[in-house]
N, C-alpha and C. Protein backbone atom coordinates (compact mmCIF):
# COMPACT_ATOMS: atom_id res chain seq x y z
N UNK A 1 7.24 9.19 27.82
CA UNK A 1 6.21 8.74 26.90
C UNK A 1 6.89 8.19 25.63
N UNK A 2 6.73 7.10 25.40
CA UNK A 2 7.05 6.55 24.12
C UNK A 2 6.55 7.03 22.68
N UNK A 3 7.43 6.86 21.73
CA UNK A 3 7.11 7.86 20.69
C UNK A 3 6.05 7.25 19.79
N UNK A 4 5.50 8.38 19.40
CA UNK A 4 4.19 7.29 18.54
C UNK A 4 4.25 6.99 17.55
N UNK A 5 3.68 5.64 17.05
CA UNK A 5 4.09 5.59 15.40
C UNK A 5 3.05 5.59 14.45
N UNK A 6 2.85 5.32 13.46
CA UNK A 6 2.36 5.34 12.39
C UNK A 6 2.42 4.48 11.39
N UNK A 7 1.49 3.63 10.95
CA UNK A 7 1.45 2.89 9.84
C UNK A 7 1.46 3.09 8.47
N UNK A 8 2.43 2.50 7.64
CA UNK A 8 2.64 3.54 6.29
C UNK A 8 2.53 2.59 5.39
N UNK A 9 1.95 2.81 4.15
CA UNK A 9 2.06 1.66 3.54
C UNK A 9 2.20 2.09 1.82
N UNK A 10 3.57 1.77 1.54
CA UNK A 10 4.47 1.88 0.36
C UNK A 10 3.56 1.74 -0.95
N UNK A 11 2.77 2.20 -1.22
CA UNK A 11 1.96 1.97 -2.56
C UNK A 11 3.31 2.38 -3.46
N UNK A 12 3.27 3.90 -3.30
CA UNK A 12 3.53 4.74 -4.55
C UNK A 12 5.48 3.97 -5.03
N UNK A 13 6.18 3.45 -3.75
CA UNK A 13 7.41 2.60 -4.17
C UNK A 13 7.20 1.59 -4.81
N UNK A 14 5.59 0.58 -4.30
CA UNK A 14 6.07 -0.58 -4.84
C UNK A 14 5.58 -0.55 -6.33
N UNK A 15 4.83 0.43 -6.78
CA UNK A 15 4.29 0.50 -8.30
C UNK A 15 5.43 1.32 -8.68
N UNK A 16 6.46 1.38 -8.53
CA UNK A 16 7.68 2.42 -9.04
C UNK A 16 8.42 0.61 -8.81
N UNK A 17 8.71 -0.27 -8.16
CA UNK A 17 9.77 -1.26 -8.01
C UNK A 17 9.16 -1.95 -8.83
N UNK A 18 7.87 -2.11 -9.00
CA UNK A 18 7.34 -3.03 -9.86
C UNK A 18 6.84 -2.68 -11.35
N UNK A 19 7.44 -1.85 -11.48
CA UNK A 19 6.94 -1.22 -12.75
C UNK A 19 5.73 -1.33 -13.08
N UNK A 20 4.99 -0.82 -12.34
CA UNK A 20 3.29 -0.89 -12.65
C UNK A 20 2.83 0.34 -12.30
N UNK A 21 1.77 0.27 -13.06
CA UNK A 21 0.66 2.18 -13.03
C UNK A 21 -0.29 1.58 -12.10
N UNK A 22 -0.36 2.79 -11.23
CA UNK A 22 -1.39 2.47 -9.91
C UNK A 22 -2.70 1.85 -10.90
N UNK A 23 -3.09 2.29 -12.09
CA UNK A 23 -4.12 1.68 -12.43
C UNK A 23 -4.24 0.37 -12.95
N UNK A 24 -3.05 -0.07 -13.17
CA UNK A 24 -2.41 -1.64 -13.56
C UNK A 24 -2.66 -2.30 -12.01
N UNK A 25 -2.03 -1.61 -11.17
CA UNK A 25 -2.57 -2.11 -10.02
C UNK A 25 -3.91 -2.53 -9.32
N UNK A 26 -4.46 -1.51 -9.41
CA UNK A 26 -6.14 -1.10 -9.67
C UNK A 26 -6.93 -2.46 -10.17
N UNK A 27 -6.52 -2.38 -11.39
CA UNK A 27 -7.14 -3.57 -12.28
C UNK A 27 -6.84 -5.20 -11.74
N UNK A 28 -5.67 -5.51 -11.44
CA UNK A 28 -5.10 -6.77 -10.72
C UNK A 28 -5.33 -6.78 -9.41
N UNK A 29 -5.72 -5.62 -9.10
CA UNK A 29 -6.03 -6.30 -6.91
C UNK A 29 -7.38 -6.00 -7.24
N UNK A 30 -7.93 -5.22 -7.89
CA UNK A 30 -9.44 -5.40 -7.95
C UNK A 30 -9.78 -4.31 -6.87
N UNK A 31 -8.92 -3.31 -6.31
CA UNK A 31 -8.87 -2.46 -5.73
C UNK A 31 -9.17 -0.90 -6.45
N UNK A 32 -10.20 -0.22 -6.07
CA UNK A 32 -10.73 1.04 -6.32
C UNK A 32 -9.05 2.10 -6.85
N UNK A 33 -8.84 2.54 -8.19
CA UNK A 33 -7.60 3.45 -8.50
C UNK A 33 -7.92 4.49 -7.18
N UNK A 34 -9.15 5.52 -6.84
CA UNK A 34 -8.93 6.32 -6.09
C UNK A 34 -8.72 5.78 -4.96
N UNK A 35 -8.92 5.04 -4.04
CA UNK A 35 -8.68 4.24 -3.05
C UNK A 35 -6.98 4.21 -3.20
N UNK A 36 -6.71 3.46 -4.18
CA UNK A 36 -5.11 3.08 -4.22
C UNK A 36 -3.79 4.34 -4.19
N UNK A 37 -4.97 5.66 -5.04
CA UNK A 37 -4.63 7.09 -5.29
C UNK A 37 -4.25 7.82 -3.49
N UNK A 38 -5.34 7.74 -2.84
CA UNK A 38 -5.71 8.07 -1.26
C UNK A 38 -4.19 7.43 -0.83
N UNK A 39 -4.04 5.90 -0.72
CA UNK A 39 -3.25 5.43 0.23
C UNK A 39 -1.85 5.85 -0.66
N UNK A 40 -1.82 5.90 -1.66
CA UNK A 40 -0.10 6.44 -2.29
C UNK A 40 0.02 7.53 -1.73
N UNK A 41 -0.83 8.64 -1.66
CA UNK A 41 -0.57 9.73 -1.33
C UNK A 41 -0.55 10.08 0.07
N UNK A 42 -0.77 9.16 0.99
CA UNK A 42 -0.81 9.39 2.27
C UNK A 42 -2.04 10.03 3.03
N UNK A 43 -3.24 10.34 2.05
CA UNK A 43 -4.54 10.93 2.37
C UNK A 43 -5.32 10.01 2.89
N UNK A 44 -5.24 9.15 2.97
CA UNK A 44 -6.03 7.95 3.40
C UNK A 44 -5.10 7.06 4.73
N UNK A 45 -5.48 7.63 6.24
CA UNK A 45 -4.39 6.99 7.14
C UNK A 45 -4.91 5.47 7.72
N UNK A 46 -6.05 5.41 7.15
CA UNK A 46 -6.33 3.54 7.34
C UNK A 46 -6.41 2.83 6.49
N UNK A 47 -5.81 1.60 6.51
CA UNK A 47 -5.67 1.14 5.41
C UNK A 47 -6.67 -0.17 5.87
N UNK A 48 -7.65 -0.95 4.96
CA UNK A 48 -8.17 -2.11 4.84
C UNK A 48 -7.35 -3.20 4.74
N UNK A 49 -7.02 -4.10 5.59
CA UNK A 49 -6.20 -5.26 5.65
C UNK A 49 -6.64 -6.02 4.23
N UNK A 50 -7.90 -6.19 3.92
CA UNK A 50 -7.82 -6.72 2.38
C UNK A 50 -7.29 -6.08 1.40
N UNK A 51 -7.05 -4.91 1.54
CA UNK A 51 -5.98 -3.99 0.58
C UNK A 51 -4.93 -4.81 0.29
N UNK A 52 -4.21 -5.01 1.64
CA UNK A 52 -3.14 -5.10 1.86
C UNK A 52 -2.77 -6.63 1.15
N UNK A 53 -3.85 -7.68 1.34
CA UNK A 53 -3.91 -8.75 1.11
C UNK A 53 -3.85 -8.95 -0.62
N UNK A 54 -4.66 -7.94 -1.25
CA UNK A 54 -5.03 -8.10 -2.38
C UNK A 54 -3.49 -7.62 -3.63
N UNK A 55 -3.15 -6.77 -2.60
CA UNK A 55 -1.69 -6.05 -3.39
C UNK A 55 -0.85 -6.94 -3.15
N UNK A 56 -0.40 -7.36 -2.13
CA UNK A 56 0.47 -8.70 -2.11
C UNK A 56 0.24 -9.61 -2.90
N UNK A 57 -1.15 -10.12 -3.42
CA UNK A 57 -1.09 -10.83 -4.26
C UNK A 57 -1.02 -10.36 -5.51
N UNK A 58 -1.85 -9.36 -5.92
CA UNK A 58 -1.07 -9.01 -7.56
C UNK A 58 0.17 -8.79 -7.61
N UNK A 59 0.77 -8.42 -6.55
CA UNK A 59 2.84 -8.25 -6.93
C UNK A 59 2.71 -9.43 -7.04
N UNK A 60 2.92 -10.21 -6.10
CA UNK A 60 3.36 -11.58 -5.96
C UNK A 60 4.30 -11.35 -4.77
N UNK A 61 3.67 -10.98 -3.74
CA UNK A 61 4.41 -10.00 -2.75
C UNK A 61 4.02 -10.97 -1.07
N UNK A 62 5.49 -12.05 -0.28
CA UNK A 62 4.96 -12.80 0.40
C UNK A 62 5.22 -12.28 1.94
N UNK A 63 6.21 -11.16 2.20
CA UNK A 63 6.44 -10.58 3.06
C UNK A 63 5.86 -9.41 3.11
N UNK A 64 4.94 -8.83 4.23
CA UNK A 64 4.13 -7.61 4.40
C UNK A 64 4.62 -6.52 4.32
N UNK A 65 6.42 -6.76 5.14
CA UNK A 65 6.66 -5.24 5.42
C UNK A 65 7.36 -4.92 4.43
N UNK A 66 7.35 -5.76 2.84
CA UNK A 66 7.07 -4.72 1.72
C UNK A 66 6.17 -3.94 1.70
N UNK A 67 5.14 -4.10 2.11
CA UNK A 67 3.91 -3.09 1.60
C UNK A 67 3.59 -2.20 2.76
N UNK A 68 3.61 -2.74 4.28
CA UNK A 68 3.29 -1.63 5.22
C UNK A 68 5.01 -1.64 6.30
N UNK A 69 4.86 -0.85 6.75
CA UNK A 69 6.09 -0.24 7.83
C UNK A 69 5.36 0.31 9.06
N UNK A 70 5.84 0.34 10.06
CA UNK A 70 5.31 0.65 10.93
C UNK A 70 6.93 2.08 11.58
N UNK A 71 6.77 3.18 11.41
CA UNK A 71 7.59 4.19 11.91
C UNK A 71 7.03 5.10 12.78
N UNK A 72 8.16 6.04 13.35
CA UNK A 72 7.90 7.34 13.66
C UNK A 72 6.74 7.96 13.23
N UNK A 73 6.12 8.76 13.91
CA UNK A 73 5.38 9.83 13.82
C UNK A 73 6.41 11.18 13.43
């Protein structure tokens, strides 16, 4: 059986690489802080592809697997 993986998606690094407060973030993707709070912390295991869309664009972010990874379980 092949090992299973898991989709992860780097909030809490890229507001640490980008020097931004999840709520700086918040405010520029137009994305809910607790929402953004959920997926930093790993409490939230689905993520909304417009999330994903919206954070790429407030970084200025053109490659995905800055923001999600796909690993191990």
């Amino acid at each position: 059986m092949p090992n299973e993986k898991q989709l992860v998606i780097h909030v809490r690094d890229l507001t640490q690489k980008h020097n931004i407060s999840l709520r700086e973030l918040s405010r520029q993707s137009g994305i809910d802080i607790a929402r953004l709070s959920e997926l930093a912390s790993g409490k939230r295991k689905r993520v909304n592809i417009d999330y994903v869309v919206r954070i790429a664009e407030a970084l200025n972010i053109s490659d995905i697997r800055e923001i999600l990874t796909l690993e191990d379980k």
